[in-house]
Protein backbone atom coordinates (compact mmCIF):
# COMPACT_ATOMS: atom_id res chain seq x y z
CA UNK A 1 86.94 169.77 66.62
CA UNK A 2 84.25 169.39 69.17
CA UNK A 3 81.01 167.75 67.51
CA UNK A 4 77.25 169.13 69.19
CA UNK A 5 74.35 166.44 68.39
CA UNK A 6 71.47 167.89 68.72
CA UNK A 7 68.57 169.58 66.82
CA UNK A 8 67.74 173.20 66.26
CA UNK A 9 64.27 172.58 67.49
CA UNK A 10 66.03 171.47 71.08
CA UNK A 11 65.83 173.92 73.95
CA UNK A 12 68.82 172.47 75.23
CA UNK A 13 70.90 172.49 72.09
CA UNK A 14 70.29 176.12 71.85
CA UNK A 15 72.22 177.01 74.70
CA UNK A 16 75.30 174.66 74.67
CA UNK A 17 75.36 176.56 70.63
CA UNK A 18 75.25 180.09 72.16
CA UNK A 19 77.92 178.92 74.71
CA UNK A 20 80.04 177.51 72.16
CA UNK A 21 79.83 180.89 69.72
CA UNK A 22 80.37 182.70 72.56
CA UNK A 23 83.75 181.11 73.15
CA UNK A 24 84.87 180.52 69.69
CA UNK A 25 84.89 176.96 70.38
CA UNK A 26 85.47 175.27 66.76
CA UNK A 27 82.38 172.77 66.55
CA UNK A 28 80.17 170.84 63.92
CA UNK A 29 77.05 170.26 64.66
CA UNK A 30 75.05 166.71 63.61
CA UNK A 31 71.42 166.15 63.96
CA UNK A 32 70.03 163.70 66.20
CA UNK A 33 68.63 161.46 63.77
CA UNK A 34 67.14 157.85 64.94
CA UNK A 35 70.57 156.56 63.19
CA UNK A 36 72.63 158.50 65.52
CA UNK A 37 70.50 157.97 68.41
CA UNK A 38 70.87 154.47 67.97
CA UNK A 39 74.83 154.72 67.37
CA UNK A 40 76.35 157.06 69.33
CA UNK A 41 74.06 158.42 71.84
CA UNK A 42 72.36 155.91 73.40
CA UNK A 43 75.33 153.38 73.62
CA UNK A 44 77.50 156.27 74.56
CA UNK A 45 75.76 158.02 77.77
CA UNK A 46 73.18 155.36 78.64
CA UNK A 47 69.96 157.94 77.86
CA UNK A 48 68.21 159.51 75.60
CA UNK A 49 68.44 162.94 75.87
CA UNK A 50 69.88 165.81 73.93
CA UNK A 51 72.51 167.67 73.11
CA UNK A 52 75.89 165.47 73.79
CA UNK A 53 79.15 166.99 73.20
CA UNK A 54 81.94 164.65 71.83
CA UNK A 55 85.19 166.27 72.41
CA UNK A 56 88.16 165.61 70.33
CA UNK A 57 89.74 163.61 72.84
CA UNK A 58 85.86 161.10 72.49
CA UNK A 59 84.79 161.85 75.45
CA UNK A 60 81.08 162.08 75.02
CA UNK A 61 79.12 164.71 77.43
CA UNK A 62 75.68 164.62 78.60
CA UNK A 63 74.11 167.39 80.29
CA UNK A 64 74.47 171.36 79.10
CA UNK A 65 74.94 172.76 82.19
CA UNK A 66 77.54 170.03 82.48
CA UNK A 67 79.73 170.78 78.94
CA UNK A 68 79.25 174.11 79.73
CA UNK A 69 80.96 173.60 82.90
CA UNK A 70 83.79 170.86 81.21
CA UNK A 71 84.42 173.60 78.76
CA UNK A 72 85.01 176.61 80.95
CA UNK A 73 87.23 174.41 82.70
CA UNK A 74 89.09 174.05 79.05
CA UNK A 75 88.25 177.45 77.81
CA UNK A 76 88.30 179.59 81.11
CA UNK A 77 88.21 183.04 79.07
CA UNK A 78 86.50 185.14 78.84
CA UNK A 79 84.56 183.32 81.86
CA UNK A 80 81.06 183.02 82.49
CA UNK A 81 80.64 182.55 86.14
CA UNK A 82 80.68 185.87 87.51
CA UNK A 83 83.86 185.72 90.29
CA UNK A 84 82.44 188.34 92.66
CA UNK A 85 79.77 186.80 95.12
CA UNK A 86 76.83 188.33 94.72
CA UNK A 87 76.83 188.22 91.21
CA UNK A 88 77.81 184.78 90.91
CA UNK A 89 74.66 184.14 93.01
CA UNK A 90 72.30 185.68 90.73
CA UNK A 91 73.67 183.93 87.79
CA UNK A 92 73.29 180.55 89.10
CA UNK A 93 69.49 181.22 90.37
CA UNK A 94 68.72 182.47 86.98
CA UNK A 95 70.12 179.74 85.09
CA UNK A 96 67.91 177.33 87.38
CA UNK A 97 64.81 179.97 86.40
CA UNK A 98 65.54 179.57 82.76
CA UNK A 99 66.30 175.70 82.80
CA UNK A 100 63.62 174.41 84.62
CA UNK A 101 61.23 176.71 85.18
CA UNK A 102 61.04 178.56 81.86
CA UNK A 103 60.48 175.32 79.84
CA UNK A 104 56.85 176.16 80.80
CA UNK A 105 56.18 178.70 78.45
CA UNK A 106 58.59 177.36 76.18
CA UNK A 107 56.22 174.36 76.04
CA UNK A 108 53.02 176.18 76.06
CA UNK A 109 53.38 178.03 73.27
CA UNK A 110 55.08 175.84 71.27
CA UNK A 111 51.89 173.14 72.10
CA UNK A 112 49.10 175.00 72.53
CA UNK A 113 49.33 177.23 69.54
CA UNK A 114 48.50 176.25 66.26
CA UNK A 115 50.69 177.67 64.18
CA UNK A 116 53.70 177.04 66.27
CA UNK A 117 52.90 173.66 66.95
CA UNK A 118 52.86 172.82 62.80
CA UNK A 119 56.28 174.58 62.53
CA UNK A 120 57.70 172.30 65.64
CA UNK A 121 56.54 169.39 63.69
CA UNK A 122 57.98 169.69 60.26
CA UNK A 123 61.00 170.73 62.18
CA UNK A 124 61.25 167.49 64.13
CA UNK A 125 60.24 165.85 60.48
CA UNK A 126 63.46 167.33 58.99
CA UNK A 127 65.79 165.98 62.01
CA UNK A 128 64.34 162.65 61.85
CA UNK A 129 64.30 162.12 58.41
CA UNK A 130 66.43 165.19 56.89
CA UNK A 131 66.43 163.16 53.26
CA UNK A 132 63.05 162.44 53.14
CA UNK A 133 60.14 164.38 51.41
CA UNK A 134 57.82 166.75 52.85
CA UNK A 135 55.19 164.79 53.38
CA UNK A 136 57.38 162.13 55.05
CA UNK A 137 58.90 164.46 57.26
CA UNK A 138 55.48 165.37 58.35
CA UNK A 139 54.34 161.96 59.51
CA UNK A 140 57.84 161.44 60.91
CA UNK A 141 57.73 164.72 62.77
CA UNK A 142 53.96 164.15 64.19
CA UNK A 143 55.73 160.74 65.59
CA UNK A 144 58.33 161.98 67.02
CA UNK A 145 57.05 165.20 68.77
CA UNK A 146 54.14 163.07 70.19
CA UNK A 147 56.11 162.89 73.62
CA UNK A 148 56.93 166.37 73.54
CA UNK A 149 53.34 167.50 73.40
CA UNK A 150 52.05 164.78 75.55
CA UNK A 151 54.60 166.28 78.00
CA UNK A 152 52.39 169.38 79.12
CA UNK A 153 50.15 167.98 81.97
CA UNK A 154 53.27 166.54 83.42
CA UNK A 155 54.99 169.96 83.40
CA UNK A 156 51.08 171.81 84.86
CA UNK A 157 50.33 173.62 81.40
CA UNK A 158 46.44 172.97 80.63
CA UNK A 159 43.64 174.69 79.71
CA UNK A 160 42.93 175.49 83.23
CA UNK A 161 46.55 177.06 83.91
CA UNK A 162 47.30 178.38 80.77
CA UNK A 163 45.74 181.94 81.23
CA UNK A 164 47.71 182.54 84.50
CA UNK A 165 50.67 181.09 82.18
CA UNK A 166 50.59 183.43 79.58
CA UNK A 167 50.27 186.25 81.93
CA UNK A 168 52.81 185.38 84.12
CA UNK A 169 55.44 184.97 80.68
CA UNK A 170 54.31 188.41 78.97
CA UNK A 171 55.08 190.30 82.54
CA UNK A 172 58.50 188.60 82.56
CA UNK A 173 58.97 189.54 78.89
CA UNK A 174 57.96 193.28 80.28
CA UNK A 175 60.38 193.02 82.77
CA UNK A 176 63.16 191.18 80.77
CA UNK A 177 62.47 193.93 78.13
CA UNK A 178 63.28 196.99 80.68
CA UNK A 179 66.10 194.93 81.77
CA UNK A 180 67.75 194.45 78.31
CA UNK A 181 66.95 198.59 77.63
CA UNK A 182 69.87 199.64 79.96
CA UNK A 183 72.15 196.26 79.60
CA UNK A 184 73.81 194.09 76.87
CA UNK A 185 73.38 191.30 79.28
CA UNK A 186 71.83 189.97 82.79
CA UNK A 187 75.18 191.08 84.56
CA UNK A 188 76.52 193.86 82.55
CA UNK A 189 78.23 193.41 78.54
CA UNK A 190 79.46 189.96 79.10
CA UNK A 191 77.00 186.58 79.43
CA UNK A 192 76.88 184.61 82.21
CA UNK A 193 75.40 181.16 82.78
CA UNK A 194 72.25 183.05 83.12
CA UNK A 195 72.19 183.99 80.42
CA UNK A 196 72.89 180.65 79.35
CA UNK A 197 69.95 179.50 81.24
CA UNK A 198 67.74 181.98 79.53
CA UNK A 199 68.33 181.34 76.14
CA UNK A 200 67.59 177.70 75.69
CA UNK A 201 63.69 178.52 76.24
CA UNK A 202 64.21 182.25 75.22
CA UNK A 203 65.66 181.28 71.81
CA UNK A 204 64.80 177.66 70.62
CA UNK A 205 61.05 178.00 71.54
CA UNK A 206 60.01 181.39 72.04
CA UNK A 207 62.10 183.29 69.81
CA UNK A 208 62.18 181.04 67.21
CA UNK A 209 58.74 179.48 66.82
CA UNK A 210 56.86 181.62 64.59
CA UNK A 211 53.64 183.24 66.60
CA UNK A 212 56.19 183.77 69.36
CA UNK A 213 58.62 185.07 67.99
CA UNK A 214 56.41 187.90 66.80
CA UNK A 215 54.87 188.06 69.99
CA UNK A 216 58.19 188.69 71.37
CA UNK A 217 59.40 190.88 68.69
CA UNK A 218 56.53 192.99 69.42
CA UNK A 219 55.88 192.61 73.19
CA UNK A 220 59.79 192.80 73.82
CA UNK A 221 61.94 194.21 71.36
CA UNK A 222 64.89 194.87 73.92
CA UNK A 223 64.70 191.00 74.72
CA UNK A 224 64.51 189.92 71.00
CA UNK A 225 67.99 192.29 70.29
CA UNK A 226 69.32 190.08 73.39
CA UNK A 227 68.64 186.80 71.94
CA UNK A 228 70.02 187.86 68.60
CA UNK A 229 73.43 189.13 70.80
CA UNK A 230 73.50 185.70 71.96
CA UNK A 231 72.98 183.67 69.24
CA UNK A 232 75.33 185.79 67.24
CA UNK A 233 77.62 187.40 70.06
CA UNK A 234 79.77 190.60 70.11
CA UNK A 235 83.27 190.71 71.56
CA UNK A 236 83.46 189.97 74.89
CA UNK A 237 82.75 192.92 77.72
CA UNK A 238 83.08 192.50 81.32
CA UNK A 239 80.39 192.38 84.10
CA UNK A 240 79.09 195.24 86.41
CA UNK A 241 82.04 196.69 88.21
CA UNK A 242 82.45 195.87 92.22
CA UNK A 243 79.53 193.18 92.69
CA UNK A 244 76.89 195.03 91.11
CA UNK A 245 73.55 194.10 90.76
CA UNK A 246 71.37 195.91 88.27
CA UNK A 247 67.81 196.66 89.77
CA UNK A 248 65.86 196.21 86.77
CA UNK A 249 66.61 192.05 87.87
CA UNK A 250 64.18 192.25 91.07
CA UNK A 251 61.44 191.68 89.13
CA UNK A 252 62.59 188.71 87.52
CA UNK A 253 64.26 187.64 90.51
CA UNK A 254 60.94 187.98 92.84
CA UNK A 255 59.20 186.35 90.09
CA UNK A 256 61.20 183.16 90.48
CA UNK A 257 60.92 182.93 93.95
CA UNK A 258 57.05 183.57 94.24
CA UNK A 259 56.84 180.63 91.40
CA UNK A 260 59.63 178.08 90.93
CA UNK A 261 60.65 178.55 94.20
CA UNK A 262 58.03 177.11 96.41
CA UNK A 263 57.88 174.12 93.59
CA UNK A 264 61.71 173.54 94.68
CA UNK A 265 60.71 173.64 98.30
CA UNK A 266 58.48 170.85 98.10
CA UNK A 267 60.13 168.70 95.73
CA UNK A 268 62.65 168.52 98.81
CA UNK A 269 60.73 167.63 100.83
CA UNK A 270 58.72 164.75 98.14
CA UNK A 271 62.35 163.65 97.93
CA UNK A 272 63.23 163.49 101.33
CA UNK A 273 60.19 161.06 101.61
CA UNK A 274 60.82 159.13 98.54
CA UNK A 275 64.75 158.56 100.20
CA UNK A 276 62.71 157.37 103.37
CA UNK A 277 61.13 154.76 101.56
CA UNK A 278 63.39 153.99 99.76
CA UNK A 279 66.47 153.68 101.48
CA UNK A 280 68.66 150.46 99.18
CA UNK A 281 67.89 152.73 96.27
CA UNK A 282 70.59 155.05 95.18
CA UNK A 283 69.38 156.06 91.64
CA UNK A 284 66.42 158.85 91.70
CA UNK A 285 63.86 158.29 89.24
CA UNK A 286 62.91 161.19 86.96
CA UNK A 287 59.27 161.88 88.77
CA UNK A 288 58.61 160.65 92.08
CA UNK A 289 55.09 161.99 92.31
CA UNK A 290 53.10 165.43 91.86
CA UNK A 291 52.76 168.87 93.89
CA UNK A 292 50.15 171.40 93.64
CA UNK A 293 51.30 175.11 92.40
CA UNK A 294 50.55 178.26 92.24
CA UNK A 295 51.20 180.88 89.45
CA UNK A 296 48.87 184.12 90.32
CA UNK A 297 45.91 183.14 91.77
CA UNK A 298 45.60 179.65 89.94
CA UNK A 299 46.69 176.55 91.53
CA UNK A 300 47.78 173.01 88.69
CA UNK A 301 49.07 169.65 89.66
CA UNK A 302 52.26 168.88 87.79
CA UNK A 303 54.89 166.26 88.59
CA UNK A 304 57.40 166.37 90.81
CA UNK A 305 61.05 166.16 89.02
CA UNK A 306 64.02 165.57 91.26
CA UNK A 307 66.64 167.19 88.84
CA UNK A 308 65.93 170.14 89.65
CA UNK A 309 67.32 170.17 93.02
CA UNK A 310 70.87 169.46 91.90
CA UNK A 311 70.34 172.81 89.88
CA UNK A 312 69.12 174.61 92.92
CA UNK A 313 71.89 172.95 94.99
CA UNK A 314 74.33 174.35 92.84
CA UNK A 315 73.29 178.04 94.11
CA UNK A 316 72.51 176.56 97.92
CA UNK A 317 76.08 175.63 97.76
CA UNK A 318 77.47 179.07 96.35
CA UNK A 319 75.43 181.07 98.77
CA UNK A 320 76.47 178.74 101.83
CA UNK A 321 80.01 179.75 101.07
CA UNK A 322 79.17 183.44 100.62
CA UNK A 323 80.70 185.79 103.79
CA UNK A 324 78.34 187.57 106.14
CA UNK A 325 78.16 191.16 103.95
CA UNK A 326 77.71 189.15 100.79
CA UNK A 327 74.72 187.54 102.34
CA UNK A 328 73.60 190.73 104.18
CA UNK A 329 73.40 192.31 100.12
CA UNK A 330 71.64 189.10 99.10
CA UNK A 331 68.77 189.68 101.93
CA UNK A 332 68.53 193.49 101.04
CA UNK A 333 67.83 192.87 97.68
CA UNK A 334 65.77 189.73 97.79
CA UNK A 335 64.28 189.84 101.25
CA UNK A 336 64.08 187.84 103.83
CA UNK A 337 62.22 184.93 103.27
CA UNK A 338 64.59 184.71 99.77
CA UNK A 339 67.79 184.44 101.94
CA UNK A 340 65.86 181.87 104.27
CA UNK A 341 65.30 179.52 101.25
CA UNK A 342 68.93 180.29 99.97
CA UNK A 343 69.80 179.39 103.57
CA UNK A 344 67.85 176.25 104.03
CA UNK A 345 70.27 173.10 102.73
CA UNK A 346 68.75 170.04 100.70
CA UNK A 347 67.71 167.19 103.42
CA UNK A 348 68.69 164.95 100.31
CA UNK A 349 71.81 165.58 98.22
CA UNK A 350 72.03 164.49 94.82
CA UNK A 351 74.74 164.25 92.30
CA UNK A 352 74.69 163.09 88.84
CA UNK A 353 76.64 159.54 88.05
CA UNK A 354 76.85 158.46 84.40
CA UNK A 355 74.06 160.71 83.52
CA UNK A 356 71.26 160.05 86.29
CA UNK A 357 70.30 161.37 89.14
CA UNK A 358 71.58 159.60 92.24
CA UNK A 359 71.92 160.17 96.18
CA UNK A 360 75.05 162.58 97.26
């Protein structure tokens, strides 16, 4: 069988998980204890990141968005990349939103709340030291979360920002919640990848933290019933008929490109610089300086992380191949300045090789 190392407290882990029940992959699933970090993952993919998929043939995968992809390839149905254009579109943006955009308020409220920030350490206690007593587990988990919750300034989440933060995550949970009231799904009663995207920070952090979850139980009951569709999923359905794209997305859709979007915009550009200097050095480190944003009418400094451009390139690439009506749909719904960023190609390509970021 396939093995998943991860941890349930792992945003990432979350999603390959839903993937995998989805498909009715057969899978175990083994923490990511020092011991195994030290065995198997490190040796085996070079970093230090979770979850890794080991497939029965030991081949050891890095990446979610990458097994998800190795395993569609295996398990093509019922597929989750939408083959009709438009829709295919959507699904990659909104895997990009949830990724790397909605780790924000997966990390603020995880961080910055009390309550959830106790559970998040006993749970990291348990993975690290899953034998050992509670009060172990505790000094263990404060350890190893340290970098977690150290990460927030890096990401722009601080007491200046958070306001504008939390305001900008309960209107997406509004409109996520009128969304989810007419649809089992983003696309209709199947998942998609973004859906995948979603649910890492969706489920692992904001559904499953304790003050969160409640907040989102209460906020967004239509969006809690899609989280618990995804973590325990019905038979397969099939997406909107004939390229359809359900309405109740603009919101969510607009949201992402007033926020993330302009962030991707200048990281292009940060990297385009960074090649110039730079040009003997293939592999892209993980920051390569910070950017001002904007979320409402508050402005943060946070770093500026390359990786998030192969995500985006993934749905520059899509829409470049897209025919003239398919785009024509794409600028009705979004608008135009959306199809001129969808339309604007990376002055930098990058790839991943053996799990980092390098030049294309």
């Amino acid at each position: 069988m396939y093995q998943l190392i991860g941890a349930p407290v792992s945003l990432y882990t979350g999603k390959v998980r839903s993937y995998l029940q989805f498909k009715g992959i057969p899978f175990t699933e083994q923490l990511a204890t020092p011991q195994v970090y030290r065995d198997l993952i490190i040796p085996r993919t070079g970093v230090r990141y979770i979850p890794v998929l080991v497939t029965p043939q030991d081949q050891v995968l890095q990446d979610s968005t990458e097994i998800i992809d190795h395993l569609e390839q295996q398990f093509p149905e019922p597929a989750i990349y939408p083959t009709s254009p438009c829709q295919k579109l959507i699904a990659l943006l909104l895997e990009i939103y949830g990724d790397e955009w909605l780790v924000i308020p997966a990390m603020l409220y995880r961080w910055m709340i009390d309550e959830n920030r106790e559970f998040a350490i006993a749970e990291f206690g348990r993975v690290r030291l899953p034998e050992a007593s509670a009060e172990e587990q505790c000094q263990a988990g404060l350890e190893a979360s340290g970098p977690f919750a150290g990460a927030l300034p890096r990401l722009g989440v601080t007491p200046h920002s958070r306001a504008a933060l939390e305001q900008s995550y309960l209107a997406l949970l509004a409109e996520l919640d009128r969304h989810f009231a007419e649809h089992d799904f983003l696309l209709g009663g199947r998942p998609s990848i973004g859906d995948y995207g979603l649910i890492g920070p969706l489920y692992a952090h904001l559904y499953r933290d304790p003050a969160s979850g409640r907040l989102m139980r209460e906020k967004a009951p239509q969006v809690a019933a899609w989280v618990e569709r995804m973590i325990d999923p019905p038979a397969a359905g099939d997406f909107l008929p004939d390229d359809e794209l359900p309405l109740t997305l603009l919101p969510v859709l607009q949201r992402m490109f007033t926020e993330q979007v302009p962030v991707l915009q200048e990281t292009a550009r940060q990297l385009q610089q960074w090649a110039d200097a730079n040009p003997d050095t293939p592999e892209i480190p993980r920051a390569i300086g910070s950017l001002r944003y904007r979320v409402g009418d508050t402005e943060e400094e946070r770093l500026v992380f390359p990786y998030n451009l192969w995500m985006w390139q993934r749905a520059l690439d899509h829409y470049a191949e897209m025919d003239d009506q398919a785009r024509q749909t794409v600028t009705a719904l979004l608008g135009e300045q959306a199809a001129a960023a969808l339309a604007t190609p990376l002055p930098v390509r990058v790839r991943r090789e053996n799990n980092r970021l390098v030049r294309g």
